[in-house]
N, C-alpha and C. Protein backbone atom coordinates (compact mmCIF):
# COMPACT_ATOMS: atom_id res chain seq x y z
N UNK A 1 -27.58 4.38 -9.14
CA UNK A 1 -27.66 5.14 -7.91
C UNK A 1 -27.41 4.25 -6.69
N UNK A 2 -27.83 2.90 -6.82
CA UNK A 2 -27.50 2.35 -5.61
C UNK A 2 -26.11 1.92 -5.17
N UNK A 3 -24.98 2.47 -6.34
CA UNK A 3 -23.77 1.97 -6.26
C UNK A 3 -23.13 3.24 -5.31
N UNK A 4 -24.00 4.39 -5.37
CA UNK A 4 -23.60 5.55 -4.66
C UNK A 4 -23.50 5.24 -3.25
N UNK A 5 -24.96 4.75 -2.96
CA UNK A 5 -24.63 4.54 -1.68
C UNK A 5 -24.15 3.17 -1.00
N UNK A 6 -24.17 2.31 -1.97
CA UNK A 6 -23.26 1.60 -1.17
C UNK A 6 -21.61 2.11 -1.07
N UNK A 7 -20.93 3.01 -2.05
CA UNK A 7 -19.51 3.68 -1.53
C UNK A 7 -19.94 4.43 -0.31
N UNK A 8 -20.88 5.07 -0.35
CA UNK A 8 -21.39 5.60 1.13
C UNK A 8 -20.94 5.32 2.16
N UNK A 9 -21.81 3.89 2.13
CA UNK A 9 -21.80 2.99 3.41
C UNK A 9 -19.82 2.31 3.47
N UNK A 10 -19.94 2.29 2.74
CA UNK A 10 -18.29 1.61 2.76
C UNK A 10 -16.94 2.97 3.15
N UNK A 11 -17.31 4.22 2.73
CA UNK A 11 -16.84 5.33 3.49
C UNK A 11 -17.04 5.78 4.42
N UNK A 12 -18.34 5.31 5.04
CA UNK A 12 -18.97 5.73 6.09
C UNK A 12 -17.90 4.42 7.47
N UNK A 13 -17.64 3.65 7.06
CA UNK A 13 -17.11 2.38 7.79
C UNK A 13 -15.23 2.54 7.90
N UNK A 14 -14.95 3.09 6.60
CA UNK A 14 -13.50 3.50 6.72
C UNK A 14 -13.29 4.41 7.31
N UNK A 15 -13.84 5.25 7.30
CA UNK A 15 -13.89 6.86 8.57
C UNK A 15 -13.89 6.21 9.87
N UNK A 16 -15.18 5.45 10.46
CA UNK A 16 -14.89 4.89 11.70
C UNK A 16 -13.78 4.29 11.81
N UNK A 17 -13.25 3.43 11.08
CA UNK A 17 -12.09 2.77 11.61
C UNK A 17 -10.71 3.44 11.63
N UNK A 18 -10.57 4.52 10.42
CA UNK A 18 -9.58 5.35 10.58
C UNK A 18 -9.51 6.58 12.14
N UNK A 19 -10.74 6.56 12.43
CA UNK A 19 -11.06 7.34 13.82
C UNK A 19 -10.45 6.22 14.79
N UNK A 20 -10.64 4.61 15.15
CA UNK A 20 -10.16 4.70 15.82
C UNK A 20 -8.63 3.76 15.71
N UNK A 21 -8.25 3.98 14.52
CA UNK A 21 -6.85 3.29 14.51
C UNK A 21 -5.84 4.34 15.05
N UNK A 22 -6.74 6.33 14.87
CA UNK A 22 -6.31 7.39 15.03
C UNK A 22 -6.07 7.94 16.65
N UNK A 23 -6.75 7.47 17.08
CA UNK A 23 -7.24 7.39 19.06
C UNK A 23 -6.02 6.85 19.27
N UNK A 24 -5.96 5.49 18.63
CA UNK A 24 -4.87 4.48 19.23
C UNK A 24 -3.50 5.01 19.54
N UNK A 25 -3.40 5.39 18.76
CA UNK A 25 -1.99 6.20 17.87
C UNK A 25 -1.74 7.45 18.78
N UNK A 26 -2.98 8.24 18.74
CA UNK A 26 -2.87 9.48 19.45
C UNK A 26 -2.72 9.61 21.11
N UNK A 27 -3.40 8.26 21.74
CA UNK A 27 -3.52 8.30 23.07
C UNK A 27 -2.78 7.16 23.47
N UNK A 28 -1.70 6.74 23.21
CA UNK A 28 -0.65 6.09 23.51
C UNK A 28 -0.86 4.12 23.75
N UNK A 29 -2.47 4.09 23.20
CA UNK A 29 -2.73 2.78 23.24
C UNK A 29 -1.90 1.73 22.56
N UNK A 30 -0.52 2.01 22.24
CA UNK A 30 0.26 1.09 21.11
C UNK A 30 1.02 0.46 22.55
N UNK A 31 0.80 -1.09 21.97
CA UNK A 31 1.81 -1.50 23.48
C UNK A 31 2.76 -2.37 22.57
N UNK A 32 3.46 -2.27 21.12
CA UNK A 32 5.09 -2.81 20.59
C UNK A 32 4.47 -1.80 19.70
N UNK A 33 6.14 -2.22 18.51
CA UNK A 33 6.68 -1.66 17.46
C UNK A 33 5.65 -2.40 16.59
N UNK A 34 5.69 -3.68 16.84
CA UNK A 34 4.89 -4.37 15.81
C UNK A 34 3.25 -3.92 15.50
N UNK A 35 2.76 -3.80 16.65
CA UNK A 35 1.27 -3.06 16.51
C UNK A 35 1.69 -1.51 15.88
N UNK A 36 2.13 -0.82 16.51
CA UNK A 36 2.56 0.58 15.56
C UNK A 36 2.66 0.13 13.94
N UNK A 37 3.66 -0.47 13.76
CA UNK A 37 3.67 -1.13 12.22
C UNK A 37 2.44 -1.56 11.38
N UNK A 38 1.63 -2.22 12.25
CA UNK A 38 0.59 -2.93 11.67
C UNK A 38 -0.68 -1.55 11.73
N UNK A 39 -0.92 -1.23 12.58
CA UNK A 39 -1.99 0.04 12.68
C UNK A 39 -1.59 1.11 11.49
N UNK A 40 -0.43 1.40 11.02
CA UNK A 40 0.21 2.75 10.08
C UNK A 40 -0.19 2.09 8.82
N UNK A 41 0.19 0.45 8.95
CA UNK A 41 -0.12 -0.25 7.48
C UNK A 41 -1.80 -0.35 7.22
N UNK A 42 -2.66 -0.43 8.38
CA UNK A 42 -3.98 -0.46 8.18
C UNK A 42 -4.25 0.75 8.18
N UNK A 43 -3.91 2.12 8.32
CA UNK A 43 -4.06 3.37 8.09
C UNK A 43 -3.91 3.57 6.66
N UNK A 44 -2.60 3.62 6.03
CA UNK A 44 -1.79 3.80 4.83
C UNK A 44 -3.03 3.01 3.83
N UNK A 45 -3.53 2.16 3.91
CA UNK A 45 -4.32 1.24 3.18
C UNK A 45 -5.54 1.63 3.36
N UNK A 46 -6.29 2.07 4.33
CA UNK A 46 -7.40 2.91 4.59
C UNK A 46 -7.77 3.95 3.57
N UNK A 47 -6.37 4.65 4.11
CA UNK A 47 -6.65 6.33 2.96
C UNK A 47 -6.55 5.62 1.61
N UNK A 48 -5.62 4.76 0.79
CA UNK A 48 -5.29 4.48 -0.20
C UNK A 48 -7.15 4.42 -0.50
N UNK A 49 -7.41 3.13 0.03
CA UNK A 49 -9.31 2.87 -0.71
C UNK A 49 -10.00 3.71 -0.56
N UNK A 50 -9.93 4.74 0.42
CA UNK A 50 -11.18 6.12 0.60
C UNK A 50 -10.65 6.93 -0.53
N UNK A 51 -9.69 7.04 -0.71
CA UNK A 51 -9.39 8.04 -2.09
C UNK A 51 -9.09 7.12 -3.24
N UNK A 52 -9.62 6.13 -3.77
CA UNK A 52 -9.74 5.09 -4.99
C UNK A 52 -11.52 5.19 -5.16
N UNK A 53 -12.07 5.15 -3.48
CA UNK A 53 -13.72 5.61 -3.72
C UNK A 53 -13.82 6.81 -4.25
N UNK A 54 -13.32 7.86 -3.78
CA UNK A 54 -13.83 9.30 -3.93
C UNK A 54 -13.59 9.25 -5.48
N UNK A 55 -12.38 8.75 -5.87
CA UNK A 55 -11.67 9.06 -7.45
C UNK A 55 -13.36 8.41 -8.14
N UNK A 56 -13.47 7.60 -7.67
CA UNK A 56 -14.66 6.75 -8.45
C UNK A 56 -15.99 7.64 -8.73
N UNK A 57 -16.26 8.13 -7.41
CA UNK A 57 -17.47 8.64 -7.38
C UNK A 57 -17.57 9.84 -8.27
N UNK A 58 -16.29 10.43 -8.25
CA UNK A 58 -15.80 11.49 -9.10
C UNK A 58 -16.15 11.35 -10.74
N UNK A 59 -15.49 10.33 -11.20
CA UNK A 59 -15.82 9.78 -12.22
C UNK A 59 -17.01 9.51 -12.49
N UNK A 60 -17.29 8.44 -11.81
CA UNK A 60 -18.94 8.24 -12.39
C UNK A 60 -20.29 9.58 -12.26
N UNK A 61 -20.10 10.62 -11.81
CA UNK A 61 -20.40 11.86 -11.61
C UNK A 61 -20.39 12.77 -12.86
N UNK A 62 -18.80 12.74 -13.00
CA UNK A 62 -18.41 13.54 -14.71
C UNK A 62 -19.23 12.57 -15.54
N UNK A 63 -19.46 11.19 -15.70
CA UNK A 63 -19.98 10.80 -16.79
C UNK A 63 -21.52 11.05 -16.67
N UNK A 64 -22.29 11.12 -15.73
CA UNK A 64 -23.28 11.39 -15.80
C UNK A 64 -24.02 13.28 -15.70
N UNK A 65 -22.47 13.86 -16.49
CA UNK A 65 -23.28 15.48 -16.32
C UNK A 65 -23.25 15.73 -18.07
């Protein structure tokens, strides 16, 4: 159980940061191409691990019903 919430806490931390890599993006805070590039790649990589957690939690869930 304590592995639960530590994905918790570690989803709970990717949400914030996807909120504000999402601001950035949305409210024109990008000042090059290169930050655009780099923010989409720390996005793209964001979702990738929040949905590698969820798959997990998923799993370890089915095994315990």
């Amino acid at each position: 159980m304590e592995d639960f919430y530590l994905v918790q806490f570690i989803q709970k931390i990717i949400k914030e940061r996807k909120r504000q890599v999402l601001d950035l993006l949305e409210n024109n805070g990008i000042n090059s191409m290169e930050q655009y590039s780099s923010l989409m790649g720390e996005l793209n990589s964001l979702n990738y691990v929040q949905q590698e957690l969820s798959d997990l939690l998923e799993k370890q869930e089915h095994m315990h019903d």
